[in-house]
Protein backbone atom coordinates (compact mmCIF):
# COMPACT_ATOMS: atom_id res chain seq x y z
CA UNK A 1 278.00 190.74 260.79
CA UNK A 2 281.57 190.77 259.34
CA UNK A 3 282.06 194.20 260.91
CA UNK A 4 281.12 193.13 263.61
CA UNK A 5 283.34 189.92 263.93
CA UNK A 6 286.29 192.38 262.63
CA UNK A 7 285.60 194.37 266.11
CA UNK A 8 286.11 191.65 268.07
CA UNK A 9 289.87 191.69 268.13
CA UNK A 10 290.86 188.53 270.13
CA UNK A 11 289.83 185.52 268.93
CA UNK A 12 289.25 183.53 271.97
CA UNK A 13 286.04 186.13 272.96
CA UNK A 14 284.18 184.08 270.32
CA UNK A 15 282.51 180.34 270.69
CA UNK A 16 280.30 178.39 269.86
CA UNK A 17 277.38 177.16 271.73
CA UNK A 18 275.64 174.09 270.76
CA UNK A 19 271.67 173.74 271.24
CA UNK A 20 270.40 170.55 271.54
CA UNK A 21 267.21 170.65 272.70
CA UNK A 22 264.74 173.54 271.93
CA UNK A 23 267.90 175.61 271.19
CA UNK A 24 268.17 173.41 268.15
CA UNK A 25 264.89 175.39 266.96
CA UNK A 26 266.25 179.17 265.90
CA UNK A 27 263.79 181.27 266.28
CA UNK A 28 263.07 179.65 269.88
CA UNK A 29 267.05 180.10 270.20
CA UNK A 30 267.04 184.23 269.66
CA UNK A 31 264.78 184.61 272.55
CA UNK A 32 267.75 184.30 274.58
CA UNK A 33 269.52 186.88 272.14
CA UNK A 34 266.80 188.96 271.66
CA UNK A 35 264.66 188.96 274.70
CA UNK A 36 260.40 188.54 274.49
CA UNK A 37 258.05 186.57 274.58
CA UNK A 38 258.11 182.86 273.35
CA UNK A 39 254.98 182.57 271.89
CA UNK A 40 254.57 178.62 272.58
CA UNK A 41 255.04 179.12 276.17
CA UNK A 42 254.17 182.82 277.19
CA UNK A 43 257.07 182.91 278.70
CA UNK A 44 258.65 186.29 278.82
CA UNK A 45 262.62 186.50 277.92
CA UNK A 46 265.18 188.90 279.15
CA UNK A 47 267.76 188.41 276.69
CA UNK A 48 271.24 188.96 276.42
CA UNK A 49 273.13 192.51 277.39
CA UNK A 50 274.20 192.02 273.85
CA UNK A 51 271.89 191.37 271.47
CA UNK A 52 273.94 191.15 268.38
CA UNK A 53 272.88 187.94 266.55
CA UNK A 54 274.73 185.36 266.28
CA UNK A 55 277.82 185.86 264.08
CA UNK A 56 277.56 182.28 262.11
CA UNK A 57 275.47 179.27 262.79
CA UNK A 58 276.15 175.44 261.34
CA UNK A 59 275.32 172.39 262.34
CA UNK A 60 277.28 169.10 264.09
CA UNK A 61 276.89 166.13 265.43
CA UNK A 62 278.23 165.28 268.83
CA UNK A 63 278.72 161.82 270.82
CA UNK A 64 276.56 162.88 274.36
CA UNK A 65 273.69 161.27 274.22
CA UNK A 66 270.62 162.93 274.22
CA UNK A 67 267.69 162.40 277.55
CA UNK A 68 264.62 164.29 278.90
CA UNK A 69 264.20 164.48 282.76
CA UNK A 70 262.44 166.73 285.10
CA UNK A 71 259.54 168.76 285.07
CA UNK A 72 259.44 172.21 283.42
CA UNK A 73 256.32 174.67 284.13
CA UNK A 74 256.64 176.58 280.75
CA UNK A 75 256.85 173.38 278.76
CA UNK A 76 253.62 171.96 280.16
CA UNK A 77 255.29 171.08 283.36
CA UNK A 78 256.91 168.14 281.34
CA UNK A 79 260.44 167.07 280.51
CA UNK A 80 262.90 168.81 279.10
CA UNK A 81 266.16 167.65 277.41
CA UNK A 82 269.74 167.41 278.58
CA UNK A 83 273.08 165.75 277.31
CA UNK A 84 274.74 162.88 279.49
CA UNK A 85 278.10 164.39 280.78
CA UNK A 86 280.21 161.07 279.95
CA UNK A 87 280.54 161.07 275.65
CA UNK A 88 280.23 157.36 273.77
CA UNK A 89 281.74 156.04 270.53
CA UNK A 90 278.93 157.07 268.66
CA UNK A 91 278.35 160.86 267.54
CA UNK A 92 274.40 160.49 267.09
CA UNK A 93 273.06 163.79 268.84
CA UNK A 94 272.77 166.64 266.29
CA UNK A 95 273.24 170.34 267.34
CA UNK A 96 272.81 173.58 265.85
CA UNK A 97 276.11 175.80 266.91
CA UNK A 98 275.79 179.35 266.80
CA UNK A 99 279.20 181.56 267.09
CA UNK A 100 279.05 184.21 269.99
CA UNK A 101 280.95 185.99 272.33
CA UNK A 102 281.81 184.43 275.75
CA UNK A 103 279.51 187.17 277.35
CA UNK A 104 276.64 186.00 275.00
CA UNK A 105 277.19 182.30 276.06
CA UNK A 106 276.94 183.09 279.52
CA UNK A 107 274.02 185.07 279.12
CA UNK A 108 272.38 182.16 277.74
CA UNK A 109 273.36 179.91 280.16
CA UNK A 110 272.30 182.53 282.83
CA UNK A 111 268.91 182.60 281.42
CA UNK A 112 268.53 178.73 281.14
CA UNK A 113 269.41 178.48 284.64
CA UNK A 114 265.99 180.86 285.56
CA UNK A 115 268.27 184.24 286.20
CA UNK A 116 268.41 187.32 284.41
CA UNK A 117 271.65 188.80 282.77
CA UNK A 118 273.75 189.91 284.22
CA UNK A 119 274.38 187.41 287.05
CA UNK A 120 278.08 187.27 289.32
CA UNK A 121 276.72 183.69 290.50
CA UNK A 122 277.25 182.31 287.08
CA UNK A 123 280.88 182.28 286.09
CA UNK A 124 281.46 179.43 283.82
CA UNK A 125 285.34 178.39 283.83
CA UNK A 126 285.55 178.03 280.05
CA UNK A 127 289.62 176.48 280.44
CA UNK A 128 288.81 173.63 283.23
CA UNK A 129 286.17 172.50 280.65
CA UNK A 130 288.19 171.95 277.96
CA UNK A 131 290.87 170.61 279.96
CA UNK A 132 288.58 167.72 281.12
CA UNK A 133 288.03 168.72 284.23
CA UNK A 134 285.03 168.99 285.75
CA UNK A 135 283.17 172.16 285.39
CA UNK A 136 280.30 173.45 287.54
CA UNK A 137 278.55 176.88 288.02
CA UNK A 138 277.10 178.28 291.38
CA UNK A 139 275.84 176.22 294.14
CA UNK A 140 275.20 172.55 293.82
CA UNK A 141 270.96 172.94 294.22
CA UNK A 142 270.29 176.04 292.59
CA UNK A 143 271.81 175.25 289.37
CA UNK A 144 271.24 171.66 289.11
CA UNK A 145 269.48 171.85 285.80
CA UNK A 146 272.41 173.64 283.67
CA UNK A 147 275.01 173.93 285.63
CA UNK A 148 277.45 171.67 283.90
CA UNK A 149 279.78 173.15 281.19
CA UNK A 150 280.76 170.89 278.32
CA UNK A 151 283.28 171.50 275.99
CA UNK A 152 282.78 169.23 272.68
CA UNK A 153 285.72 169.96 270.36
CA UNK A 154 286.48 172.52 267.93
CA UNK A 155 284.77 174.02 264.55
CA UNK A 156 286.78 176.37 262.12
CA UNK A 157 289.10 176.95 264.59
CA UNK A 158 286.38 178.21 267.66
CA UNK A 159 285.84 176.00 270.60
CA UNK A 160 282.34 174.36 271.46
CA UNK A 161 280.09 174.34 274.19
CA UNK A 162 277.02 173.72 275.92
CA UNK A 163 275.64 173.10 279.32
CA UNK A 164 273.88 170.24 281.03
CA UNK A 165 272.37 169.04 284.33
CA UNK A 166 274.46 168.32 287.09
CA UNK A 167 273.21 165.13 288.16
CA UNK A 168 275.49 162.51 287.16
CA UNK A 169 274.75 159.70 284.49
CA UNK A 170 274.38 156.96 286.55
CA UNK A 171 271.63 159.06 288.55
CA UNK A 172 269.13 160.39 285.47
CA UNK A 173 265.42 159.40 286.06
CA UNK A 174 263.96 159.79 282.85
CA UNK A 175 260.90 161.50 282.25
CA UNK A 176 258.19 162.56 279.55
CA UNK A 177 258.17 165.54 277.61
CA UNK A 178 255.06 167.20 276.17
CA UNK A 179 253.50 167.90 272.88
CA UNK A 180 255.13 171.91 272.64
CA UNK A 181 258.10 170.99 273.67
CA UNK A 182 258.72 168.00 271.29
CA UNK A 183 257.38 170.30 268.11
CA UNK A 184 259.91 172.87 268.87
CA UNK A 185 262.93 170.28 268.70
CA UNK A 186 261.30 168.24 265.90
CA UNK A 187 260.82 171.91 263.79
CA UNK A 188 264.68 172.77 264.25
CA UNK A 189 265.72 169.10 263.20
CA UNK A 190 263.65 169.50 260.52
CA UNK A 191 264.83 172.87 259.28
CA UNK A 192 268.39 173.29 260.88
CA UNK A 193 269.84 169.59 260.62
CA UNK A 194 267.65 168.89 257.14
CA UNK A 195 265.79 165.66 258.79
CA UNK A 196 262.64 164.56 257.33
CA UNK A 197 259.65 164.44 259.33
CA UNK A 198 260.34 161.01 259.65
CA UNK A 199 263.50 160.78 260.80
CA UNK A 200 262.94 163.35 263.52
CA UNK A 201 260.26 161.43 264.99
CA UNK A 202 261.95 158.23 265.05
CA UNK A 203 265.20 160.01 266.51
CA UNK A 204 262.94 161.53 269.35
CA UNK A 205 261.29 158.36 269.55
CA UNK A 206 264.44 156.58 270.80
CA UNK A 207 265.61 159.20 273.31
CA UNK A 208 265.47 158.44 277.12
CA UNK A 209 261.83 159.90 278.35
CA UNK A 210 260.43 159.37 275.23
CA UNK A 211 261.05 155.69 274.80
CA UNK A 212 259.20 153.43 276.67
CA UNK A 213 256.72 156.50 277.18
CA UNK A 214 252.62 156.92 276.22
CA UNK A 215 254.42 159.13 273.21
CA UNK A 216 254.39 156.36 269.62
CA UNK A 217 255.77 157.24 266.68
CA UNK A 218 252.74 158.36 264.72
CA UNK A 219 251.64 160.66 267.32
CA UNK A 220 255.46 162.44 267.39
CA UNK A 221 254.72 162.43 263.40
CA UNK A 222 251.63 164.32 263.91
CA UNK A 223 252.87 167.21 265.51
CA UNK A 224 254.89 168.09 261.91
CA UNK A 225 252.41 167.72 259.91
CA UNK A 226 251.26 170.68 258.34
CA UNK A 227 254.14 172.85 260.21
């Protein structure tokens, strides 16, 4: 790996991109690297053009809050999670970063938007982002689910980002999320962001789509147990 980062000659080819949702589980996250086939929801991966791992991974916290809304068929046609685009005072969402190359990161986000790599729709603007503006990818319907860049600060010196829905704040209808979905996130809490079972249930718990759902917090609790 530290070859590797030594061939990358200008520093602003790396970032880092911040999962918070399944992402925030690793081995769910190299799918996206690595290509294959996720074996929690037979779904088959493409994987980036490069599939060098990525260079460093940490952890953060961040001040979008955390949601799940729509209805994804791999994930048991349930909710999925997304960050609200407007940030708040209080920096409670944890993310796992990983440090890649700008064509990595928009490989990813290619992929998350249901396209395969390489795709000249998908042209993230990586400087309006992180100037505040605005930042949207392809046409407003087709990549409504992650189609908004975010940039959320800086780590060692690299710039962070993720993507999330384009539907504004104000507009979110909540919705549930299923059993797989909520055991991949609660597995990379637990081993990427050190969280007891516990406190990964209760921080689920709270989150909009899960709150005020059928899920309580002995049933999140039981999908840890014994993982």
């Amino acid at each position: 790996r530290r070859q590797r980062q030594m061939c990358i000659r200008d520093r602003d080819e790396l970032v880092w991109y911040a999962g918070y949702g399944s992402n925030l589980n690793t081995h769910r996250f190299y799918h996206y690297i690595k290509g294959g086939v996720l074996e929690i929801t037979g779904r088959d991966h493409p994987g980036s053009q490069d599939r060098s791992l990525p260079i460093k991974q940490s952890s953060i916290f961040i001040n979008h809050e955390l949601y799940f809304a729509k209805n994804s068929p791999p994930w048991e046609a349930k909710a999925v999670a997304f960050l609200k685009s407007i940030p708040t005072e209080n920096k409670a969402t944890p993310c796992v970063i990983y440090l890649v190359t700008k064509r990595q990161f928009i490989d990813i986000m290619i992929q998350e938007n249901g396209e395969k790599p390489p795709c000249s729709e998908i042209t993230p603007d990586f400087y309006a982002a992180k100037r505040g503006e605005d930042s949207h990818i392809g046409s407003s319907k087709k990549y409504e689910w992650y189609g908004r860049l975010l940039y959320l600060g800086e780590h060692e010196e690299y710039p962070i980002y993720s993507f999330t829905s384009k539907v504004a704040d104000e507009a979110i209808i909540p919705s549930e999320p299923g059993a797989n979905y909520l055991q991949v996130i609660g597995n990379g809490l637990i081993s990427n962001i050190g969280m007891t079972i516990e406190d990964a249930s209760k921080y689920l718990l709270t989150k909009s789509g899960v709150a005020k759902s059928t899920w309580t917090l002995e049933r999140i609790k039981q999908l840890f147990n014994g993982n």
